[in-house]
Protein backbone atom coordinates (compact mmCIF):
# COMPACT_ATOMS: atom_id res chain seq x y z
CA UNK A 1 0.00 0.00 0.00
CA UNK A 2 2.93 2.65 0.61
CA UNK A 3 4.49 1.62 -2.39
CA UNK A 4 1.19 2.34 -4.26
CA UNK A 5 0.93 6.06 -2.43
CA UNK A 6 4.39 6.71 -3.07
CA UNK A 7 3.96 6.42 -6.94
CA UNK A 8 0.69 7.36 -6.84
CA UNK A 9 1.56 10.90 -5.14
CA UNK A 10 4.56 11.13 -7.13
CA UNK A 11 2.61 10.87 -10.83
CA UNK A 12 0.41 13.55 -9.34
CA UNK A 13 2.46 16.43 -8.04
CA UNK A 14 4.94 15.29 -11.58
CA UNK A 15 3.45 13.83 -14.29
CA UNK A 16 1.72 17.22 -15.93
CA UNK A 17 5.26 18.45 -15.65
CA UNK A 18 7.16 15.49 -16.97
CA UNK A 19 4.26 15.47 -20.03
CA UNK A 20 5.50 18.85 -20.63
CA UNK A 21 8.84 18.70 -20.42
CA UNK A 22 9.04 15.56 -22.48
CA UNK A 23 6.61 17.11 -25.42
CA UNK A 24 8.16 20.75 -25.51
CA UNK A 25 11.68 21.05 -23.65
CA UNK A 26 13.40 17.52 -23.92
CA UNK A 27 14.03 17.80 -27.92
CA UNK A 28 15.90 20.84 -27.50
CA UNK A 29 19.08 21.26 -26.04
CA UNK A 30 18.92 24.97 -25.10
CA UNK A 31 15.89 24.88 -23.58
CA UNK A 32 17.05 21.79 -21.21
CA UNK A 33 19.97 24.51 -20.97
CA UNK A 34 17.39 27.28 -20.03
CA UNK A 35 15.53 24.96 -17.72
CA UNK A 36 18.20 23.84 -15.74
CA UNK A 37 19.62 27.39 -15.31
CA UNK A 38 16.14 28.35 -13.92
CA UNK A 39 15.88 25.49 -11.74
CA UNK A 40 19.59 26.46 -10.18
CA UNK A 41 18.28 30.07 -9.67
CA UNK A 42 15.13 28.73 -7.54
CA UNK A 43 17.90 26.72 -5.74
CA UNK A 44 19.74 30.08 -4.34
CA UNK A 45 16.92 31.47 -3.59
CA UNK A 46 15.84 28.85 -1.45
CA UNK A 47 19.50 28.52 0.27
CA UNK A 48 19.44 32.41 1.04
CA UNK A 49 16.01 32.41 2.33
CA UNK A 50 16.89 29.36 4.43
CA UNK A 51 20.19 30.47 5.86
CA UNK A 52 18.19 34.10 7.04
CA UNK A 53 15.57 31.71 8.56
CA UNK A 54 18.35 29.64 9.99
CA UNK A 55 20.30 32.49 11.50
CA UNK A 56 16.99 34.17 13.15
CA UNK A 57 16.28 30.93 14.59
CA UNK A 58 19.23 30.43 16.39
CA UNK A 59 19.86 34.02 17.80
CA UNK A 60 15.89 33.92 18.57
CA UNK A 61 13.88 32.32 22.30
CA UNK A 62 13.24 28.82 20.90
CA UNK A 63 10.87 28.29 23.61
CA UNK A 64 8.22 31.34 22.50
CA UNK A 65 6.26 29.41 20.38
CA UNK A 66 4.32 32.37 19.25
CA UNK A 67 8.02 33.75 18.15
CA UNK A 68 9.00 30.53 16.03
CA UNK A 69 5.46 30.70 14.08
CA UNK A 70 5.90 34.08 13.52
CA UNK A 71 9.90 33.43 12.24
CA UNK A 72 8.34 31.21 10.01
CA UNK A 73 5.93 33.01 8.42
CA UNK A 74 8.68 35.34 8.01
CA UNK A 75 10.77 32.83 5.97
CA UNK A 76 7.72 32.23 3.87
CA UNK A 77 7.23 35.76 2.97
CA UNK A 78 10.84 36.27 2.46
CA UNK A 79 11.39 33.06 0.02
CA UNK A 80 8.75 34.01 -1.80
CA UNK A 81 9.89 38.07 -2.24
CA UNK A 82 13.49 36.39 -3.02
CA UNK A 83 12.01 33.58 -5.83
CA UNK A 84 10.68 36.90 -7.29
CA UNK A 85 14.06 38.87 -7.06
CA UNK A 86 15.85 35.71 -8.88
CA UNK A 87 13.15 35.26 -11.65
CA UNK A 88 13.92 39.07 -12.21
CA UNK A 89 17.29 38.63 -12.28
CA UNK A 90 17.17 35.50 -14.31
CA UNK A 91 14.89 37.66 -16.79
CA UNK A 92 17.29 40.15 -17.31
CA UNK A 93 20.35 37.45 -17.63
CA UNK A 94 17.97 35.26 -20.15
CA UNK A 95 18.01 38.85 -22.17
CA UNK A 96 21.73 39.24 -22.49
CA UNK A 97 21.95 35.47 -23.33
CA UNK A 98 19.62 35.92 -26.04
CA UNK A 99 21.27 38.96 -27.87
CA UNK A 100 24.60 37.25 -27.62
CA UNK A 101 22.88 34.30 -29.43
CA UNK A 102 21.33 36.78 -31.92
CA UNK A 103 24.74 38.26 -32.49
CA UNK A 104 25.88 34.65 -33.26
CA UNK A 105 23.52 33.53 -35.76
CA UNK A 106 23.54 34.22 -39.18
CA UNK A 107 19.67 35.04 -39.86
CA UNK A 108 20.09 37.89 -37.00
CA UNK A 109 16.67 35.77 -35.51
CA UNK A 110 16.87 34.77 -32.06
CA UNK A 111 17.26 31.05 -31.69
CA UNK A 112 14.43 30.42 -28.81
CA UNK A 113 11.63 33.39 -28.32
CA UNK A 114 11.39 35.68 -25.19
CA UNK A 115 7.63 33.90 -24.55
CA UNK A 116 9.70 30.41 -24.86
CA UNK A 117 12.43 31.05 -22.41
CA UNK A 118 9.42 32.11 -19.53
CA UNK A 119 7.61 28.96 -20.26
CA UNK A 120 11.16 27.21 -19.77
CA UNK A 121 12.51 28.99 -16.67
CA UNK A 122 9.17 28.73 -15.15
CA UNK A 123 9.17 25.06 -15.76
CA UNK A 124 12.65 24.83 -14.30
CA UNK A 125 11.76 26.89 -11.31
CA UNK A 126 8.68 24.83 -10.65
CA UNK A 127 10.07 21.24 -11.08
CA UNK A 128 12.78 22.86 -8.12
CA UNK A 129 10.07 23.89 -5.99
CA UNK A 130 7.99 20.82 -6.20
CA UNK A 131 10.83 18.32 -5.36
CA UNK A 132 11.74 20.35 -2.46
CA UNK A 133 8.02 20.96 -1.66
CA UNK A 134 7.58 16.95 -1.26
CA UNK A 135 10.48 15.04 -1.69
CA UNK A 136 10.27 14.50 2.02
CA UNK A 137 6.80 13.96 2.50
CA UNK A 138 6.73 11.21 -0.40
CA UNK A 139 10.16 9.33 1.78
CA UNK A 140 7.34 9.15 4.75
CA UNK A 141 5.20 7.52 2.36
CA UNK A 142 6.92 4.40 2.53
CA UNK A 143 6.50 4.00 6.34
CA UNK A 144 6.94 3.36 9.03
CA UNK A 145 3.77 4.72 10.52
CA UNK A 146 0.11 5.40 9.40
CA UNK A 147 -1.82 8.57 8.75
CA UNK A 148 -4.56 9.66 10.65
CA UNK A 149 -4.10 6.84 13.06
CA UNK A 150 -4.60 9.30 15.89
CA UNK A 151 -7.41 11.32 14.40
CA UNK A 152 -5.60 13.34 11.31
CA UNK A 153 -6.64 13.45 8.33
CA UNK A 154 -5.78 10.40 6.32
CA UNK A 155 -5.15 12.49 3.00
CA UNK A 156 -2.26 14.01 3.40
CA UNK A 157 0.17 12.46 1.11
CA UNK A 158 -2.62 13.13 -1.69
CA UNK A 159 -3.38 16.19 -0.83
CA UNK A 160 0.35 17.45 -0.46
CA UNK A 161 0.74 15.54 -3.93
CA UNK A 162 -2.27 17.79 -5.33
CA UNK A 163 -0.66 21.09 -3.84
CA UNK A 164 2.65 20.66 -4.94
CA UNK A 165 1.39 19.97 -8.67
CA UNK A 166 -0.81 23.21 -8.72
CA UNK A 167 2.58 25.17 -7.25
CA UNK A 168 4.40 23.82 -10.44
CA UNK A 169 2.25 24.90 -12.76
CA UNK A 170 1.96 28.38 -10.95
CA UNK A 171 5.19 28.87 -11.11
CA UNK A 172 5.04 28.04 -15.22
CA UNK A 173 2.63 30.92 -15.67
CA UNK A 174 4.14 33.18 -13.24
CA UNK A 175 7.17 33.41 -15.35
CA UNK A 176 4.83 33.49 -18.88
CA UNK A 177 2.98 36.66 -16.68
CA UNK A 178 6.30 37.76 -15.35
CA UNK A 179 8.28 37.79 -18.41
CA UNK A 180 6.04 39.61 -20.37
CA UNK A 181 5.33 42.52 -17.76
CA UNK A 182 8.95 43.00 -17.82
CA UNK A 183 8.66 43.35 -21.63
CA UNK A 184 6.21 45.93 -21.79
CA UNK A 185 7.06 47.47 -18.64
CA UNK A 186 3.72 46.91 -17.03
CA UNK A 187 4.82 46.91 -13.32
CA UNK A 188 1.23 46.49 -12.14
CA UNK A 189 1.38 42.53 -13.55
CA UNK A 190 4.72 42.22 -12.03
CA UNK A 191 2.57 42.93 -8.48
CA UNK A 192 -0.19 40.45 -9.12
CA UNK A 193 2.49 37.70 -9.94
CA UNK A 194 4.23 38.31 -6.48
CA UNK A 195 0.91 38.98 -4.56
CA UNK A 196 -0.91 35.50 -5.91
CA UNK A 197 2.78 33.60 -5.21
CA UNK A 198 2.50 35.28 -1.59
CA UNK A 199 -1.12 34.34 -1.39
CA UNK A 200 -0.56 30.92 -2.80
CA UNK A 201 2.36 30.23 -0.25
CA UNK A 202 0.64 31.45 2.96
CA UNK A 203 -2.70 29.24 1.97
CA UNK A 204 -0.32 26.03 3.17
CA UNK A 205 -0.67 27.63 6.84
CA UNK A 206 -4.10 26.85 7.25
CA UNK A 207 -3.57 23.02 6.47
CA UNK A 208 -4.50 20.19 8.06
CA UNK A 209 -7.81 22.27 6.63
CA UNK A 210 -6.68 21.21 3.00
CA UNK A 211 -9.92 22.45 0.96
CA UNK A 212 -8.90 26.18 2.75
CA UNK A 213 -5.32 25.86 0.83
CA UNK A 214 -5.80 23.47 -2.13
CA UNK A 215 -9.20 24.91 -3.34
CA UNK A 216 -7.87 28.70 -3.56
CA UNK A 217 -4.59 27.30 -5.02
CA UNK A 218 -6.22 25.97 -8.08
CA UNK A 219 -8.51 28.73 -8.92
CA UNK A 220 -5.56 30.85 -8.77
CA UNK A 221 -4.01 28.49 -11.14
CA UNK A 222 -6.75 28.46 -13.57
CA UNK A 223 -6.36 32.39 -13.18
CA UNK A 224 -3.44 33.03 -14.36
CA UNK A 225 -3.03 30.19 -16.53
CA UNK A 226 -6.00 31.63 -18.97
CA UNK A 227 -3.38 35.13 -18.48
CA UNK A 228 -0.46 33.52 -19.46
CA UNK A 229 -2.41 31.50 -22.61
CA UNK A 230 -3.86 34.22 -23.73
CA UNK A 231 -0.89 37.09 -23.22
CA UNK A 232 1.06 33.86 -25.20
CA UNK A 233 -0.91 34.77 -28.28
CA UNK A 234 -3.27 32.19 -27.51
CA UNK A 235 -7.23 32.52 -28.13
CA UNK A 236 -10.18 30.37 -27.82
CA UNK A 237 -10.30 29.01 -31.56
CA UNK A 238 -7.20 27.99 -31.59
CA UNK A 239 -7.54 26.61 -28.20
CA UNK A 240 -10.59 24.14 -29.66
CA UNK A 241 -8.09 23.69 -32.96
CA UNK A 242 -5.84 22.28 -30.00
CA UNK A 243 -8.16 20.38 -28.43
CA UNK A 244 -9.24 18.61 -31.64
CA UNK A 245 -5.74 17.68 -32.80
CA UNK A 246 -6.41 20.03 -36.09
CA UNK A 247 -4.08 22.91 -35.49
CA UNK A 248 -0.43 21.65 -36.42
CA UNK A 249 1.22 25.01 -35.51
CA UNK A 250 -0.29 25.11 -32.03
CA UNK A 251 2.44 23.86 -30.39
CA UNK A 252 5.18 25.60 -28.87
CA UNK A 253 8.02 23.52 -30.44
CA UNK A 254 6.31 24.74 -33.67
CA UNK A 255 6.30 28.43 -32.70
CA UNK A 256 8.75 30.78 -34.49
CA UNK A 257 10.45 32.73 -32.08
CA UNK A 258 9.70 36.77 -31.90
């Protein structure tokens, strides 16, 4: 039965992402580049937000309770405000990456598209965020012990499988939403990408009540998912072409970059 949750949970909080990597990264070795580069970025700004956390921990009263919560929320707020900082900076790197490419090719066309290289760093950032998010909870999975043996609720390997899937694809349209508000310059976006991730993040607190934090989590993600399609270039015909397998240039290995 463990064995079953553990790959059970797993092809929940992965397989959309896997699906999408495999479909529209895999086949191209700069945007595996891209997507590793993105998921290294998340990385630091975990370790940075961690060590602060760490350090006000350990000069803090470990016995006020009230103090520790209150450190932690802290850390939340702080690795979320820091993600943000790094997906800016990692914007403005992918930029300078890109014209150097230009500069390289003959055709003066950019070799992967401005829209391409969000989808990709978000992707990279959220496969980081997920494995961190429950790479411990699905190693409890395989026992010892039972959940909800003492009265808790018995979903939550299922449910932490379900959250850390919807944070994956957040982060995928956060940096669609992100990368073009930096484009145009539209700063109020750039606000409602932080806010939502800050919103999204400090939902987990009110677990074990799991419909308070997974419900608003995915109608976020439906949110700004129909943003980031539709700021992509994307509309609802050729959403239905999609659907119906009778639009050949839907895909984004087929789009020309711009």
């Amino acid at each position: 039965m463990t064995v079953c949750v553990f790959f059970g949970c797993t092809f929940i909080a992965f397989g959309p992402a896997i699906s999408l990597f495999i479909f529209t990264v895999a086949r191209d070795p700069l945007r595996v580049i891209f997507l590793i580069a993105g998921a290294f970025f998340w990385l630091v700004s975990l370790l940075l937000s961690s060590l602060v956390w760490f350090i006000a921990v350990q000069i803090s009263n470990k016995e006020n309770a009230s103090l520790q919560k209150g450190l932690l929320i802290f850390g939340v707020v702080l690795s979320v405000f820091l993600q943000e900082a790094f997906r800016f900076g990692y914007y403005k790197l992918l930029k300078k990456a890109n014209e150097g490419l230009m500069a390289l090719n003959q055709d003066d066309t950019m070799p992967i598209s401005i829209r391409q290289l969000a989808y990709v760093s978000g992707l990279g950032f959220g496969f980081m965020s997920g494995a961190f998010s429950v790479v411990n909870i699905l190693a409890d999975s395989l026992g010892p012990g039972t959940v909800g043996i003492y009265g808790d609720p018995p979903h939550y390997f299922v449910s932490s499988a379900f959250m850390t899937m919807a944070i994956i694809l957040l982060h995928m349209f956060w940096g669609v939403v992100f990368f073009d508000a930096c484009e145009k310059k539209q700063w109020l976006s750039l606000a409602v990408v932080v806010c939502t991730h800050l919103l999204v993040s400090c939902l987990t607190f009110l677990n074990p009540q799991y419909e308070g934090s997974l419900i608003p989590a995915y109608v976020i993600a439906f949110v700004m998912g129909a943003w980031a399609f539709f700021i992509s270039g994307g509309s609802l015909r050729n959403l239905r072409l999609c659907l119906t397998c009778k639009d050949k240039d839907f895909l984004l290995a087929n789009h020309r970059p711009r």
